[in-house]
N, C-alpha and C. Protein backbone atom coordinates (compact mmCIF):
# COMPACT_ATOMS: atom_id res chain seq x y z
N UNK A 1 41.05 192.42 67.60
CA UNK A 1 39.63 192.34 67.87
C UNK A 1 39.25 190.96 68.38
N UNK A 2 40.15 190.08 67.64
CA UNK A 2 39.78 188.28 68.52
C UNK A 2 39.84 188.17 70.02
N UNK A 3 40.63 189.06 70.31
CA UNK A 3 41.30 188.69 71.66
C UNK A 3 40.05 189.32 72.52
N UNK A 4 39.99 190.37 72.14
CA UNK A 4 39.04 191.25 72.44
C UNK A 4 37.38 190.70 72.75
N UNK A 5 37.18 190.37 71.62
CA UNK A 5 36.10 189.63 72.02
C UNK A 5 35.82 188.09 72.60
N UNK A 6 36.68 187.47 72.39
CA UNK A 6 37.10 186.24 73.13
C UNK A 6 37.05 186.74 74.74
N UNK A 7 37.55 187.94 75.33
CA UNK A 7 37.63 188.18 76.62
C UNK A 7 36.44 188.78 77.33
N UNK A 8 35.99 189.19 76.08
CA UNK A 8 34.25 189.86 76.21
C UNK A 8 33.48 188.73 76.29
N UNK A 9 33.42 187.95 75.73
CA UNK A 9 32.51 186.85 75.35
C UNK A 9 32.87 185.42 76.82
N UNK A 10 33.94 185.67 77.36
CA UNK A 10 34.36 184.86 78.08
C UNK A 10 33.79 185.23 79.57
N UNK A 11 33.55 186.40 79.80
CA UNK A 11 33.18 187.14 81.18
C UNK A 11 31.66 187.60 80.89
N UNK A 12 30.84 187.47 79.82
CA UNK A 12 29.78 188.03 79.60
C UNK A 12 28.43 186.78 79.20
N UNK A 13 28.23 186.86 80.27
CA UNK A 13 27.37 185.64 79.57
C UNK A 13 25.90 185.98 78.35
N UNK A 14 25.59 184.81 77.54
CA UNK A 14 24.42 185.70 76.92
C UNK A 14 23.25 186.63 77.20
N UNK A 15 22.64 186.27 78.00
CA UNK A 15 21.79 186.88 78.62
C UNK A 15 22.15 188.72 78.51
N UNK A 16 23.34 188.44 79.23
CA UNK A 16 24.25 189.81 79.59
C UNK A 16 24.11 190.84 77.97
N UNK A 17 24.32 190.14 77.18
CA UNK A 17 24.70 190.83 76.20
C UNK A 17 24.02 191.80 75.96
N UNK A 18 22.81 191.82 76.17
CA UNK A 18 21.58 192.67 76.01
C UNK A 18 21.54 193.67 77.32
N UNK A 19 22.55 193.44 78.03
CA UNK A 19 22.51 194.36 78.83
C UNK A 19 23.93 195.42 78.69
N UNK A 20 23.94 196.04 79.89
CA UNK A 20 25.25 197.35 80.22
C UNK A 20 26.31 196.22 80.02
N UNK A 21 27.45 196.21 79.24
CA UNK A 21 28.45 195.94 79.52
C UNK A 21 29.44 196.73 80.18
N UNK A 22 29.50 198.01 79.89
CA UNK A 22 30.55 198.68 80.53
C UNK A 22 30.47 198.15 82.53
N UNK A 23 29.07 198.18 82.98
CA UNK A 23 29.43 197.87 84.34
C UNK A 23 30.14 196.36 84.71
N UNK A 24 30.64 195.54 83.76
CA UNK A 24 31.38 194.73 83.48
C UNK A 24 32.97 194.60 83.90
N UNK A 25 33.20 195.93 83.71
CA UNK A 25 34.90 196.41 83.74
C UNK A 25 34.77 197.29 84.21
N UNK A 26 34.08 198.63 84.32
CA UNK A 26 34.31 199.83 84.93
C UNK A 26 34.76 199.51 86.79
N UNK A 27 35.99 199.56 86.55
CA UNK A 27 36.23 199.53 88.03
C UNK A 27 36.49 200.65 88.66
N UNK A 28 36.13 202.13 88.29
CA UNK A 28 35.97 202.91 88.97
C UNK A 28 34.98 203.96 88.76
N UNK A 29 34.11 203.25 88.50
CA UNK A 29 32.68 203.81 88.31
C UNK A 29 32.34 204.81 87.53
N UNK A 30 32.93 205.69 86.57
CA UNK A 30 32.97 206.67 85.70
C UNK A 30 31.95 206.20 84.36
N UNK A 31 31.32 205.21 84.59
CA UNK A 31 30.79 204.68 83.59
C UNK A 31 31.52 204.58 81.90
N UNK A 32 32.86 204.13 81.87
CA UNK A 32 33.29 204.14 80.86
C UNK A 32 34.78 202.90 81.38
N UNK A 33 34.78 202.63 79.95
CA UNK A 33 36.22 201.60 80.13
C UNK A 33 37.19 201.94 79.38
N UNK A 34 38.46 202.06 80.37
CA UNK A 34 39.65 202.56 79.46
C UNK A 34 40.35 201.45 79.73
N UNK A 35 41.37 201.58 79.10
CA UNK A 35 42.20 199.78 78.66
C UNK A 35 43.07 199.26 79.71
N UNK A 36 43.04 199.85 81.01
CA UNK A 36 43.67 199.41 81.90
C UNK A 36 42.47 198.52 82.61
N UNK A 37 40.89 199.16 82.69
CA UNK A 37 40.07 198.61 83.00
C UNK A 37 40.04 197.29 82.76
N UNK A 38 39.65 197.11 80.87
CA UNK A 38 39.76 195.81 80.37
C UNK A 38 40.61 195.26 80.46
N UNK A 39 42.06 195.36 80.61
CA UNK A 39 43.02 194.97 80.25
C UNK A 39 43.60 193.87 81.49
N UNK A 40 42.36 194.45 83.00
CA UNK A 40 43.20 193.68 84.33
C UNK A 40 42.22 192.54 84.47
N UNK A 41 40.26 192.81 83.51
CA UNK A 41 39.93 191.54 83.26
C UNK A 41 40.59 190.76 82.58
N UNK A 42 40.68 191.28 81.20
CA UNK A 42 41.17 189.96 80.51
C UNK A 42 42.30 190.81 79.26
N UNK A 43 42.92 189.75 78.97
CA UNK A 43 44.28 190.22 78.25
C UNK A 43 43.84 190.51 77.07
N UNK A 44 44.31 192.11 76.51
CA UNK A 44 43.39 192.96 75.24
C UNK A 44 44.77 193.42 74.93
N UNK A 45 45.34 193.72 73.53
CA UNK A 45 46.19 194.02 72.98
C UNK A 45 45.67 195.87 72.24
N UNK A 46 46.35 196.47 72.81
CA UNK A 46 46.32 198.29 72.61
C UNK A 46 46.18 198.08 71.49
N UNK A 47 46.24 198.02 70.27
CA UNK A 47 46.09 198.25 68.84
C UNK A 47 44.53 197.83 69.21
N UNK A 48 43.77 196.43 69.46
CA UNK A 48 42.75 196.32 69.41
C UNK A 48 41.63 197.39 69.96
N UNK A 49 42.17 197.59 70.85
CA UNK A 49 41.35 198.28 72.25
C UNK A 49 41.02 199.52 71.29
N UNK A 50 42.19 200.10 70.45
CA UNK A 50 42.04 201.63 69.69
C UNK A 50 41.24 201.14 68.76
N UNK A 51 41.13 200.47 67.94
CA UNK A 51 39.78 199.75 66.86
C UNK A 51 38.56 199.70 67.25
N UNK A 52 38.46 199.30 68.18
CA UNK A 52 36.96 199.35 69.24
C UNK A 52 36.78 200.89 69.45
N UNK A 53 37.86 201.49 70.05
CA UNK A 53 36.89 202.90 70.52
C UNK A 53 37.37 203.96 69.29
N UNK A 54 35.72 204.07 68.46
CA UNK A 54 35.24 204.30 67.46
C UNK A 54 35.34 205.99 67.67
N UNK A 55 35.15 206.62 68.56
CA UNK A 55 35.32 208.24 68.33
C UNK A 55 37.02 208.59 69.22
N UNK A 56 37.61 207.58 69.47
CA UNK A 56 39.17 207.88 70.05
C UNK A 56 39.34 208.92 71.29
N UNK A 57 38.27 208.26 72.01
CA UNK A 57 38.37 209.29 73.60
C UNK A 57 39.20 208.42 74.65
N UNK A 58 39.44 207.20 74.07
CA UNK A 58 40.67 207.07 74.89
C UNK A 58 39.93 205.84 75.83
N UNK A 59 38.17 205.80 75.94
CA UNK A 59 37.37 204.84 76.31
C UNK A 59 36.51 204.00 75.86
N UNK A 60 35.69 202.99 76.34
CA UNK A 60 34.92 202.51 75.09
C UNK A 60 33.49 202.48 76.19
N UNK A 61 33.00 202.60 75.33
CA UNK A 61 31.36 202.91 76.15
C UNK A 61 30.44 201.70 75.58
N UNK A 62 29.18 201.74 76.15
CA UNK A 62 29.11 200.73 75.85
C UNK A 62 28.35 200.30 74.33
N UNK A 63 28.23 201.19 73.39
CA UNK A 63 27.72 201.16 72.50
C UNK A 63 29.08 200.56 71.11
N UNK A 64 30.48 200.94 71.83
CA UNK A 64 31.61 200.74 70.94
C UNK A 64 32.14 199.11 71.69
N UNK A 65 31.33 198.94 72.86
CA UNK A 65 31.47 197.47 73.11
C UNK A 65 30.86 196.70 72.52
N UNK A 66 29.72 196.84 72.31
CA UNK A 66 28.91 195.98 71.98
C UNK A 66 29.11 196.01 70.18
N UNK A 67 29.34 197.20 69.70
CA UNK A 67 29.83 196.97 68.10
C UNK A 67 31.13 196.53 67.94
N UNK A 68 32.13 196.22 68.70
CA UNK A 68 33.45 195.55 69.17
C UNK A 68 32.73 194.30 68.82
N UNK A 69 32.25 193.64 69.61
CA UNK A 69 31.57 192.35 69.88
C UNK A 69 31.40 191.88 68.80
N UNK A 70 30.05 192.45 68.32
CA UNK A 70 29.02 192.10 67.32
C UNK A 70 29.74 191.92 66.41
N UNK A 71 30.71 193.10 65.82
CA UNK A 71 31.77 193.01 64.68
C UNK A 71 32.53 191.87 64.36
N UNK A 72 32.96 191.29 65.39
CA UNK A 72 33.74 190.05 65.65
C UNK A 72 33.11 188.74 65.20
N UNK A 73 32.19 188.68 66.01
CA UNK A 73 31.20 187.78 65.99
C UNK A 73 30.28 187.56 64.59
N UNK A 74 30.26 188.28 63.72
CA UNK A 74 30.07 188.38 62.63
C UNK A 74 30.85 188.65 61.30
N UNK A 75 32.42 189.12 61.93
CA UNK A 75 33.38 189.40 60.91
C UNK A 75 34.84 188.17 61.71
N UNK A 76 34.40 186.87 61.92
CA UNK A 76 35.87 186.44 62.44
C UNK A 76 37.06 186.56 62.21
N UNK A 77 38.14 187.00 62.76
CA UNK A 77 39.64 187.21 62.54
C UNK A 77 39.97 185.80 61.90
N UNK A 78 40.15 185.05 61.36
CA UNK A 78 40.89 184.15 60.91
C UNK A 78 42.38 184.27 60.85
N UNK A 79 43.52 182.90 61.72
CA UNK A 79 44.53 183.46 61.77
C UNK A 79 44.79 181.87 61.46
N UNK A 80 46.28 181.64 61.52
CA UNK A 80 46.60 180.63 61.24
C UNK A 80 46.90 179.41 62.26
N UNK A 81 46.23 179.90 63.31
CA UNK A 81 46.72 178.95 64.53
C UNK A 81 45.55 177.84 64.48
């Protein structure tokens, strides 16, 4: 989820937040992001990507982005680096 939102937070400026993220990554307009999407912005590790998308369709919309985010941002990964 660090990575995750570190890559969210890195391409999204504040303002943004309050807005669509999915049109962020959707690079082929389906209005949804699957992990190849995110994955060619910014480097997301598959275990994370499946934690984020909360009903397991395989995408994350933007309501499982933004609770991705928020989660993070309020629950920090603490690691030892």
């Amino acid at each position: 989820m660090k990575k995750l939102a570190i890559g969210l937070l890195a391409l999204i400026s504040v303002p943004t937040l309050a807005q669509d993220r999915v049109s962020k990554f959707d690079t082929n307009g389906d209005a949804k992001v699957d992990f190849a999407e995110l994955n060619s912005t910014c480097e997301v590790n598959k275990s994370l990507f499946e934690r984020a998308d909360k009903n397991g369709d395989s995408v994350l919309s933007n309501a499982e982005m933004r609770s991705a985010l928020l989660n993070t941002l309020h629950h920090p990964i603490v690691t030892g680096k």
